[in-house]
Protein backbone atom coordinates (compact mmCIF):
# COMPACT_ATOMS: atom_id res chain seq x y z
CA UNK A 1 -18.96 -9.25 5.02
CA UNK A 2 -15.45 -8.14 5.86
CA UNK A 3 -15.11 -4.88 7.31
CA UNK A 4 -13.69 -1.62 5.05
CA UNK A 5 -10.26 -1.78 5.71
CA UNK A 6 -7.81 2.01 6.29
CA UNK A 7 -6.25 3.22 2.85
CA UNK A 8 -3.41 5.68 3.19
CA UNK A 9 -3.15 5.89 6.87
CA UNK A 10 -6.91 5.89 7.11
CA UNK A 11 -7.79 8.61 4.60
CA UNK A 12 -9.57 5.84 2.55
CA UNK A 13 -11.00 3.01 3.05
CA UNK A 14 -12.54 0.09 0.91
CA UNK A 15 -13.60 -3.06 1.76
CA UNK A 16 -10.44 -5.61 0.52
CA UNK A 17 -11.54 -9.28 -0.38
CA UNK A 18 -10.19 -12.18 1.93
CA UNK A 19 -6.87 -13.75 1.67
CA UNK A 20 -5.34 -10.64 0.73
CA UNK A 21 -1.71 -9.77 1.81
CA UNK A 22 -0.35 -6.07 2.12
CA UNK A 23 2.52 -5.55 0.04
CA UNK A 24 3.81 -2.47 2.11
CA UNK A 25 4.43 -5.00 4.25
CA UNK A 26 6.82 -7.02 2.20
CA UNK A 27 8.64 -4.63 0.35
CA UNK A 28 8.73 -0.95 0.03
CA UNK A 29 5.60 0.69 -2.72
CA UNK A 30 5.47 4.17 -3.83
CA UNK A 31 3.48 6.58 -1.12
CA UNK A 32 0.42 6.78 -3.85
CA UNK A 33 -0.38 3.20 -4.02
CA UNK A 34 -1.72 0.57 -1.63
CA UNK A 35 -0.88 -2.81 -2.67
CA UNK A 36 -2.40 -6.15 -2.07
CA UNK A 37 -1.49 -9.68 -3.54
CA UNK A 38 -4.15 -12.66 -3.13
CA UNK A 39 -1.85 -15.21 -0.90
CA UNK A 40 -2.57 -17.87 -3.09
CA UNK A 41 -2.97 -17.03 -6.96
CA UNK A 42 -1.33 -14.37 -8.84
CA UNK A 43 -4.53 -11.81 -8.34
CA UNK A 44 -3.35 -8.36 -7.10
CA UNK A 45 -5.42 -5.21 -6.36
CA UNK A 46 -3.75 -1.95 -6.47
CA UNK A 47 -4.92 1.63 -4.92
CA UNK A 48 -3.34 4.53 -6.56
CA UNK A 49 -3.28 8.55 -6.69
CA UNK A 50 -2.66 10.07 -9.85
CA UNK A 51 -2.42 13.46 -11.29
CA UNK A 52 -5.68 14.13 -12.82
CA UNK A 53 -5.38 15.00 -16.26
CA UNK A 54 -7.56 17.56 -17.19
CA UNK A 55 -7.07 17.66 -20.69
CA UNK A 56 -8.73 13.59 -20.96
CA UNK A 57 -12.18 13.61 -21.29
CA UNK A 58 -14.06 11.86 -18.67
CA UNK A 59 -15.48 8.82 -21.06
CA UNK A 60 -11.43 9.13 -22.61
CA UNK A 61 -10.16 8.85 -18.93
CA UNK A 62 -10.21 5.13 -18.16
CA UNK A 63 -8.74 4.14 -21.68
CA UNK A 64 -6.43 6.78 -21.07
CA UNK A 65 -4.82 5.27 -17.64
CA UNK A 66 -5.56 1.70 -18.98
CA UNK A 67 -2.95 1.92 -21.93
CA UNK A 68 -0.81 4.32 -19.57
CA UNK A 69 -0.61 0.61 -17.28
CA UNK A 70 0.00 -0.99 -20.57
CA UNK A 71 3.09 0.85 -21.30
CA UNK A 72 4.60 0.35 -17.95
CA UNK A 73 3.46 -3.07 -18.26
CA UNK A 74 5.76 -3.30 -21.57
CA UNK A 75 2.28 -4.57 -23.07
CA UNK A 76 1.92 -1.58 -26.05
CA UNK A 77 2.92 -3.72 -28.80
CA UNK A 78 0.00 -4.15 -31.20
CA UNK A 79 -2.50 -7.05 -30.15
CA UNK A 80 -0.49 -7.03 -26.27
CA UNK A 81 -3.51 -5.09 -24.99
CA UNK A 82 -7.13 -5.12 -26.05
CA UNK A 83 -10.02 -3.09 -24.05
CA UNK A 84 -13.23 -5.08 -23.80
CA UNK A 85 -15.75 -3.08 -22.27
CA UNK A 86 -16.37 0.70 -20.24
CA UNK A 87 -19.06 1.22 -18.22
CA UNK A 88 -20.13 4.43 -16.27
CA UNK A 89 -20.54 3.44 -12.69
CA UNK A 90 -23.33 4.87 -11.48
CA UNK A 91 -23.51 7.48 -8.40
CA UNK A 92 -25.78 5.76 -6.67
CA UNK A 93 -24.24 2.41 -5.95
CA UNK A 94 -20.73 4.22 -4.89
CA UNK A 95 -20.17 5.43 -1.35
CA UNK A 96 -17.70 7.90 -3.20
CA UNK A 97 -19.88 10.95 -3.42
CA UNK A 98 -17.34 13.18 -4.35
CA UNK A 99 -15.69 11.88 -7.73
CA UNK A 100 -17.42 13.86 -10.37
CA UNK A 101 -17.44 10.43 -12.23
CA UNK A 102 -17.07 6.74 -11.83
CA UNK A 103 -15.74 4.34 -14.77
CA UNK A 104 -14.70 0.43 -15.06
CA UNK A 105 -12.58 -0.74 -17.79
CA UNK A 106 -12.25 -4.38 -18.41
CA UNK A 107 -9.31 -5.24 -20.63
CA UNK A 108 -6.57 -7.61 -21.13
CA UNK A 109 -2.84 -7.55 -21.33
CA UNK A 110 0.00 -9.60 -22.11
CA UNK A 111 2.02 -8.84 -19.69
CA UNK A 112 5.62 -10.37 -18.55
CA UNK A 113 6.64 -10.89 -14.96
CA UNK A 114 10.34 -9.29 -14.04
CA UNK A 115 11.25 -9.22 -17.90
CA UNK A 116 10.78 -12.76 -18.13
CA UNK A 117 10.82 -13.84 -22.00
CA UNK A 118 7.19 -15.83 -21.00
CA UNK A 119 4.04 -13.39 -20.98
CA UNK A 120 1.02 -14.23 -19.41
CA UNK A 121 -2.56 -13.09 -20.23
CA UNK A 122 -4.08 -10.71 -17.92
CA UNK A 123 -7.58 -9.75 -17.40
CA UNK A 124 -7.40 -6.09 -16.13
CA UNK A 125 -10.62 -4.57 -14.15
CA UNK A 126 -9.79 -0.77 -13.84
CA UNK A 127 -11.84 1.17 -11.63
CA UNK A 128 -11.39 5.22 -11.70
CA UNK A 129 -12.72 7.92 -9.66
CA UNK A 130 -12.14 11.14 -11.02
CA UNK A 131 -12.39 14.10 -8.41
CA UNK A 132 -10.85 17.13 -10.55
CA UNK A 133 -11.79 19.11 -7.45
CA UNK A 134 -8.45 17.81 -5.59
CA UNK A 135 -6.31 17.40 -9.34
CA UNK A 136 -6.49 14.11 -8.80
CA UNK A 137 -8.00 10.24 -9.88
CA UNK A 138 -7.97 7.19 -8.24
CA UNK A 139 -7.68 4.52 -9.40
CA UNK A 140 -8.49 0.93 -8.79
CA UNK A 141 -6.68 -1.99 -10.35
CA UNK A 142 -7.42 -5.28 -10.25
CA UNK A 143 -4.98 -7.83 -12.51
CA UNK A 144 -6.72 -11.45 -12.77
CA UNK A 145 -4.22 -13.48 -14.80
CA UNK A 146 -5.91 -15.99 -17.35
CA UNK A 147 -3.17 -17.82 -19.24
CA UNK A 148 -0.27 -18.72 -17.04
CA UNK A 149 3.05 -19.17 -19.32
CA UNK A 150 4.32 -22.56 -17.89
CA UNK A 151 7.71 -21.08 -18.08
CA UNK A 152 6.79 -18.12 -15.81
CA UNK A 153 8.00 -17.81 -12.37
CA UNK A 154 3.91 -17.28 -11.52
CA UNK A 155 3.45 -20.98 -13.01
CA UNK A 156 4.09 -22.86 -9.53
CA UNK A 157 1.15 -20.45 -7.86
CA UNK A 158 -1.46 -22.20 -9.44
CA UNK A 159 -1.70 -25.38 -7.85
CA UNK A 160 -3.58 -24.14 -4.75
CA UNK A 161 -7.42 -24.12 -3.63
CA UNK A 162 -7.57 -20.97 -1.82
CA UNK A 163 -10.90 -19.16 -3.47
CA UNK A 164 -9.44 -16.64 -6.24
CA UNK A 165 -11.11 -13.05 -6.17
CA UNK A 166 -13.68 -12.24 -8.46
CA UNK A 167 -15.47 -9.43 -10.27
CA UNK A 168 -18.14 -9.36 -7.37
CA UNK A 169 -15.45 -8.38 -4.63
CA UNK A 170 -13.44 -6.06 -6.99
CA UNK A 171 -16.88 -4.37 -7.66
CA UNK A 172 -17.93 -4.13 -3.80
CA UNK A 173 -14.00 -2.81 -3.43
CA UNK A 174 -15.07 -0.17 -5.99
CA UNK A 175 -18.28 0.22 -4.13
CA UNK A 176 -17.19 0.85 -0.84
CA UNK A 177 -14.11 3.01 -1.40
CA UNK A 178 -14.83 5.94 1.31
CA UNK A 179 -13.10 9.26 1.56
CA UNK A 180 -12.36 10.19 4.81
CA UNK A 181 -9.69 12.85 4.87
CA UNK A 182 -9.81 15.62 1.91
CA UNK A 183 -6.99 16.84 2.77
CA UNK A 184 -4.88 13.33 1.81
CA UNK A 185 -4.81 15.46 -1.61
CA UNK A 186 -3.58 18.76 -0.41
C-alpha cells in the first residue's frame, strides 16, 4: 500500500496510485490544483480548491462542478457529456471528517486535446468534498479516456503495458484524502 502522499505543501494528503508523475513538476498549474498524469496512459488525477457555492444544493453539487469541467472541457454541446451515476459517499469510509458531505459522479465526456479537431471519450470519476465551513469544495478528478481518436496526439500513448489506474485506487484516493492544515483555506 503506497504511503499518503503531501497535497498543497502538506496541508492534504491522499494516497496517489503508482506510476503517477507530478505535473507541477513539468510545467507550471494554478496554486488550487495538484496535478498528476499516469506515466504511461492518458489517465490524470487532479486535486482542486474551489469556491463553494452555497446556493447548489448538496445532491445538485457534483452535477454542478461536473458540467462546470464540461464547459472548460469545450464538451457542452448536446450528447458531448452524459452523467451516469451519483452516489453519496458515506462518512464512514472517508478519513475526511470534516466535509459536511461526500459525492462521486461518474460521467463521460467528449473531450478534445489542445483544440485538436479529434475528440476522445472520457470516463470522468468526480469526487467532491464539500466543507461550507471554510467556503470551499474539493474536488477530486479522475479522467480515464475510453475511445482514443487515432488522429489524436494521445493516440501513440497507448501502446504501453504499464498497469492503468482504476476505480479501486481513485476510490482509496477519495478515501484517504486527510486534512491536515485548516488554515490552507483561510
Amino acid at each position: 500500500i503506497s504511503e499518503p502522499r503531501p497535497l498543497f505543501g502538506g496541508a492534504l494528503s491522499a494516497v496517489i496510485p503508482p506510476s503517477a508523475t507530478d505535473i507541477s513538476e513539468l510545467r507550471e498549474i494554478p496554486d488550487n490544483q495538484e496535478v498528476f498524469a499516469h506515466a504511461h496512459t492518458d489517465q490524470s488525477l487532479i486535486v482542486e480548491l474551489v469556491e463553494y457555492q452555497a446556493q447548489v444544493a448538496d445532491h445538485d453539487a457534483p452535477r454542478y462542478h461536473f458540467e462546470d469541467i464540461a464547459g472548460s472541457n469545450k464538451a457542452l454541446e448536446p450528447g458531448a457529456y452524459e452523467v451516469a451515476s451519483v452516489v453519496a459517499l458515506p462518512k464512514a469510509e472517508l478519513s475526511l471528517s470534516e466535509s459536511s458531505s461526500a459525492w462521486m459522479l461518474t460521467g463521460t465526456q467528449c473531450v478534445s486535446k489542445f483544440n485538436e479537431e479529434a475528440k476522445n471519450t472520457v470516463t470522468l470519476h468526480l469526487g467532491l468534498f464539500r466543507l461550507p465551513q471554510v467556503s470551499t469544495d474539493i474536488l477530486v478528478t479522475f479522467n480515464d479516456p475510453q475511445a482514443i481518436n487515432p488522429e489524436s496526439s494521445s493516440a501513440t500513448a497507448e501502446e504501453t503495458h504499464t498497469e492503468p489506474w482504476t476505480l479501486l485506487d481513485f476510490q482509496r484516493m477519495l478515501q484517504s484524502l486527510t486534512l491536515h492544515a485548516p488554515g490552507l483555506f483561510g
